[in-house]
N, C-alpha and C. Protein backbone atom coordinates (compact mmCIF):
# COMPACT_ATOMS: atom_id res chain seq x y z
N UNK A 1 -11.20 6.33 8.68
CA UNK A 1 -10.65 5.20 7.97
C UNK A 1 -11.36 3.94 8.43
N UNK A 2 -11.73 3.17 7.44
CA UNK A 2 -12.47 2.03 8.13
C UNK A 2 -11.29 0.80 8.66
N UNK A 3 -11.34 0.49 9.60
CA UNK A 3 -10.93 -0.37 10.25
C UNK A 3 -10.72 -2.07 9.87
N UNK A 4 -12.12 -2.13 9.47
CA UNK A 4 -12.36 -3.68 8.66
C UNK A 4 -11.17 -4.02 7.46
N UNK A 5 -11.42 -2.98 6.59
CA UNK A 5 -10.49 -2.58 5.29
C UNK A 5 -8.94 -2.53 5.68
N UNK A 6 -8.88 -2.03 6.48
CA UNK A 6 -7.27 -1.66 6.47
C UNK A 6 -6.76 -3.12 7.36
N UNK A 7 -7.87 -4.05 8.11
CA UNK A 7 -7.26 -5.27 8.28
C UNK A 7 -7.14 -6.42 7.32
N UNK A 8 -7.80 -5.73 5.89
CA UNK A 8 -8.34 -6.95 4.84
C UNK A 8 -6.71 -6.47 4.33
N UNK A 9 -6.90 -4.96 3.80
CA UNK A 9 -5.23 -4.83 3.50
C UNK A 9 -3.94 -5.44 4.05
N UNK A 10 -4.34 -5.32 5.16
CA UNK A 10 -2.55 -5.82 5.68
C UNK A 10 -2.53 -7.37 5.85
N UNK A 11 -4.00 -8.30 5.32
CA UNK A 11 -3.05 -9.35 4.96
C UNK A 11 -2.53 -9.28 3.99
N UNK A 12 -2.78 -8.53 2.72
CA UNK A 12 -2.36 -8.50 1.50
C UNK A 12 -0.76 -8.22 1.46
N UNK A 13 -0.84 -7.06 2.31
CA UNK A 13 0.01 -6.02 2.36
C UNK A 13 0.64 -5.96 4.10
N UNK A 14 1.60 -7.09 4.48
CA UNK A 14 1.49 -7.35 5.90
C UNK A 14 2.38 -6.27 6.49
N UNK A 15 3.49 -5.57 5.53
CA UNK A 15 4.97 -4.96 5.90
C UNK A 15 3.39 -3.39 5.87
N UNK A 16 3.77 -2.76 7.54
CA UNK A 16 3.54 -1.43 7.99
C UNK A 16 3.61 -0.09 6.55
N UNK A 17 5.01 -0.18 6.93
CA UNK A 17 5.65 1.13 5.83
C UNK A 17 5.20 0.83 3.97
N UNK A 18 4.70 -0.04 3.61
CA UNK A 18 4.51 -0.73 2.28
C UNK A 18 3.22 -0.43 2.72
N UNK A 19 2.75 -0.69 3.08
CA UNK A 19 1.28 -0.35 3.00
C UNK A 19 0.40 1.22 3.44
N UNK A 20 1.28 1.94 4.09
CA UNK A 20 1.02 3.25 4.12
C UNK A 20 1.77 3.55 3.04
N UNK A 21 2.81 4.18 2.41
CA UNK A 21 2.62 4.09 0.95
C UNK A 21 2.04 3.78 -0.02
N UNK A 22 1.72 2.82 0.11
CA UNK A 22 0.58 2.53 -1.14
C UNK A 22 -0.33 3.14 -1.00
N UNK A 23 -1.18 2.97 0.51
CA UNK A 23 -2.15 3.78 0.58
C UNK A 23 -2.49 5.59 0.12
N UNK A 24 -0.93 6.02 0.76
CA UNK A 24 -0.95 7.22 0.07
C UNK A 24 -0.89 7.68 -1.36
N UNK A 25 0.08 6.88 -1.66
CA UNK A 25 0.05 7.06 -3.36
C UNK A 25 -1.13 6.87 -4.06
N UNK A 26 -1.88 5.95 -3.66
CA UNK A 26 -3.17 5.61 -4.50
C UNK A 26 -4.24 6.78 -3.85
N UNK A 27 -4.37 7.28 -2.82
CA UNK A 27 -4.71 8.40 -2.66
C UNK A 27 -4.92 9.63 -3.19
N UNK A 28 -3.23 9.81 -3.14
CA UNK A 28 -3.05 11.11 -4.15
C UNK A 28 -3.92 10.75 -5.44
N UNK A 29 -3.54 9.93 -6.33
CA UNK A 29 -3.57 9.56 -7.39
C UNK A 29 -5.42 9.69 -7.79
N UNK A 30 -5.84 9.35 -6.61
CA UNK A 30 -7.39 8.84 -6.71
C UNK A 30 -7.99 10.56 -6.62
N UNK A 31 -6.96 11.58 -5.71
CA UNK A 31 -7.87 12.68 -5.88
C UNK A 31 -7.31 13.83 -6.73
N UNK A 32 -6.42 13.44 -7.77
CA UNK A 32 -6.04 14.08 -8.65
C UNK A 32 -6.88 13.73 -9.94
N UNK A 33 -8.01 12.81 -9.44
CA UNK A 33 -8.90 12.29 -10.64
C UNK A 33 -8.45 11.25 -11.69
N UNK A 34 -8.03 10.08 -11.02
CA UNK A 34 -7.95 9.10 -11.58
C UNK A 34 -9.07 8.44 -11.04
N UNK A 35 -9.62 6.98 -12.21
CA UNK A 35 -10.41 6.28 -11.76
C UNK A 35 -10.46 5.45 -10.74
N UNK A 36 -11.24 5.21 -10.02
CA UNK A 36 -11.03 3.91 -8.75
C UNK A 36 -11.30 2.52 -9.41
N UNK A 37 -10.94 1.89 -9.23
CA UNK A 37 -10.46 0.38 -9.63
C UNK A 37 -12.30 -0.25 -9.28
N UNK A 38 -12.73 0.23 -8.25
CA UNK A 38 -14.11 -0.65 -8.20
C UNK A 38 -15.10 0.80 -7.71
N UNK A 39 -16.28 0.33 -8.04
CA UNK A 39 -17.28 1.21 -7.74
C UNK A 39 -17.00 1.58 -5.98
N UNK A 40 -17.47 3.12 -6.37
CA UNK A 40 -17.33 3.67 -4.09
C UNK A 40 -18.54 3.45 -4.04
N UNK A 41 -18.53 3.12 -2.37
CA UNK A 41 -19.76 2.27 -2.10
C UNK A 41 -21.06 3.47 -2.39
N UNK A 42 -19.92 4.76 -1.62
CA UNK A 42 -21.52 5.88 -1.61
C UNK A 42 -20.47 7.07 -2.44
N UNK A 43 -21.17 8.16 -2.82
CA UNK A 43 -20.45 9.45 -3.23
C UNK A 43 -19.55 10.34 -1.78
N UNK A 44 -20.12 10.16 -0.62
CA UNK A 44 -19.24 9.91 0.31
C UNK A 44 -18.23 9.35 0.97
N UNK A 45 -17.84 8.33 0.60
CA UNK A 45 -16.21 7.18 0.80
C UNK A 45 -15.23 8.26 0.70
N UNK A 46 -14.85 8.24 1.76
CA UNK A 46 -13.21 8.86 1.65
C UNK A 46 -12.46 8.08 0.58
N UNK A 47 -11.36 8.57 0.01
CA UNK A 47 -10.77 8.36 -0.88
C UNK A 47 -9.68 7.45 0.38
N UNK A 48 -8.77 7.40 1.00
CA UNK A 48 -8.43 6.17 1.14
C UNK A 48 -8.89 4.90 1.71
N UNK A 49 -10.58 5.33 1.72
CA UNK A 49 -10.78 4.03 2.35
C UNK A 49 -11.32 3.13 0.74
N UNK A 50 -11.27 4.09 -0.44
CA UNK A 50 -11.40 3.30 -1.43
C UNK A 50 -10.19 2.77 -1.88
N UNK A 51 -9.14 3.60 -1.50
CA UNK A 51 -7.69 2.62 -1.48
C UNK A 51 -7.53 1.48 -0.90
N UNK A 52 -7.86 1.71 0.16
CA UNK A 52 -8.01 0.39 1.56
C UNK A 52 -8.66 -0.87 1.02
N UNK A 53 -9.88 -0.48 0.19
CA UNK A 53 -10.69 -1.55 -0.44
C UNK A 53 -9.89 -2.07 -2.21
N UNK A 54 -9.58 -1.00 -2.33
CA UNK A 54 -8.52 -1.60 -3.80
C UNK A 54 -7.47 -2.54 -3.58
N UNK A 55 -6.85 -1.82 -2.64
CA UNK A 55 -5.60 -3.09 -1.96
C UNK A 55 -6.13 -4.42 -1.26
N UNK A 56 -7.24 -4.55 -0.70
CA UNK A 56 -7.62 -5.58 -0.13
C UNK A 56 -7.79 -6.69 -1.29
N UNK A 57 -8.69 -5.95 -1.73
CA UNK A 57 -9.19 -7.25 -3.14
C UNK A 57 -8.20 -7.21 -4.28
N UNK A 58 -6.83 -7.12 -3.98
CA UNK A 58 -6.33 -7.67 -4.94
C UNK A 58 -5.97 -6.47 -5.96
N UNK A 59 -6.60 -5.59 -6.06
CA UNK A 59 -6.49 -4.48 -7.06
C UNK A 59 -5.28 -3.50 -7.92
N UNK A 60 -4.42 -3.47 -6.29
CA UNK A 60 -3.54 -2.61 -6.26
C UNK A 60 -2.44 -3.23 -5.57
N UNK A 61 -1.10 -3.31 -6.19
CA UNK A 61 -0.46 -3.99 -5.43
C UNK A 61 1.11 -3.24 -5.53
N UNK A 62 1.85 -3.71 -4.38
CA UNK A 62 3.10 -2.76 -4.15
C UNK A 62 4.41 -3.60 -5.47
N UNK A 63 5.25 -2.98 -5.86
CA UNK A 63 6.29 -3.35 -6.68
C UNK A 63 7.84 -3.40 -5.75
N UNK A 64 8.31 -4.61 -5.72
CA UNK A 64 9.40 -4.06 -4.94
C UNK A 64 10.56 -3.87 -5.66
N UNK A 65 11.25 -2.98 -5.38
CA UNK A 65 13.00 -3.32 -6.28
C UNK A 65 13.56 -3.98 -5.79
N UNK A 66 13.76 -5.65 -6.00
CA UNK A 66 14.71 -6.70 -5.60
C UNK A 66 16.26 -6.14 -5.32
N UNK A 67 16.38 -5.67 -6.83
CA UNK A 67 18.00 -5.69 -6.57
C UNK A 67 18.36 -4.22 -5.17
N UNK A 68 17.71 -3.23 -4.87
CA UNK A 68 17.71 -2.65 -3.57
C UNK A 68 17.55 -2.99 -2.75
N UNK A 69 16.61 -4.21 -2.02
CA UNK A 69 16.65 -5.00 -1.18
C UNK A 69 17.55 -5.72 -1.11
N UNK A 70 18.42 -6.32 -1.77
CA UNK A 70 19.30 -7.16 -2.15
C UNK A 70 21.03 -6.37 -1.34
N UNK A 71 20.74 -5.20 -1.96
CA UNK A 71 21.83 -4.44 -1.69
C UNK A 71 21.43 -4.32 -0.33
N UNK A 72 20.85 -3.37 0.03
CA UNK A 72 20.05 -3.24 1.69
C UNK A 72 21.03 -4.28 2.51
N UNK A 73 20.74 -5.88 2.41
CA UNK A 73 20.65 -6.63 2.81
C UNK A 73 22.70 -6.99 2.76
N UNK A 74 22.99 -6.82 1.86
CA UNK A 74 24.47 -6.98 1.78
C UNK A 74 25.03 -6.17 2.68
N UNK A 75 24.47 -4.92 2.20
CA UNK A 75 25.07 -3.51 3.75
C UNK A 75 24.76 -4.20 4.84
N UNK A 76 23.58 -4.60 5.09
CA UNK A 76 23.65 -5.47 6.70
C UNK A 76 24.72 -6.18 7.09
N UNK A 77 25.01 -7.35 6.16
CA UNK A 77 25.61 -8.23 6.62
C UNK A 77 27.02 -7.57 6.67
N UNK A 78 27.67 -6.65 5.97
CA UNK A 78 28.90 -6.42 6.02
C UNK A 78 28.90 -5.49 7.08
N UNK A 79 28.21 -4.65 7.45
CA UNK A 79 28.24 -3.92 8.65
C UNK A 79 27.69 -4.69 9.92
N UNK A 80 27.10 -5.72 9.82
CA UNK A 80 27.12 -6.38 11.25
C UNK A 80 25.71 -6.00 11.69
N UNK A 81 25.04 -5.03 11.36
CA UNK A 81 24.24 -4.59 12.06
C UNK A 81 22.78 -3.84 10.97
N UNK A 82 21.73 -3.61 11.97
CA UNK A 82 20.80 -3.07 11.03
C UNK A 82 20.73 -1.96 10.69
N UNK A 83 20.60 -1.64 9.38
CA UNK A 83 20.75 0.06 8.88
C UNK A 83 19.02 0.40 8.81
């Protein structure tokens, strides 16, 4: 995994768990033969480091469900504590 890339990602993408997801999903996705969003540099690129480079530049980006976060966040407060 290139290193450079996956630090360009996580400014994009700063939350840990959001960004290994994505990464995986676009993974799968990339070797079930979907297209990659930008040319691979060589016919050799691992497939998530062309993820790594999709998410960096903008390409690929995570969706959140507000209103689940929302809820999430209500369970906190009424339970006092973090779930």
């Amino acid at each position: 995994m290139n290193l450079e890339m996956l630090e360009k990602a996580r400014t994009r993408v700063p939350s840990i768990p959001v960004l290994v997801n994505l990464v995986s999903k676009r993974t799968r996705q990339l070797n079930r033969g979907e297209r990659p969003f930008l040319r691979p540099i060589s016919k050799f690129e691992d497939k998530s480091d062309i993820a790594l480079r999709e998410i960096a530049e903008g390409l690929v980006v995570a969706q959140v469900d507000m209103d689940a976060v929302e809820k999430h966040m209500e369970a906190q407060a009424r339970w006092g504590r973090h779930l």
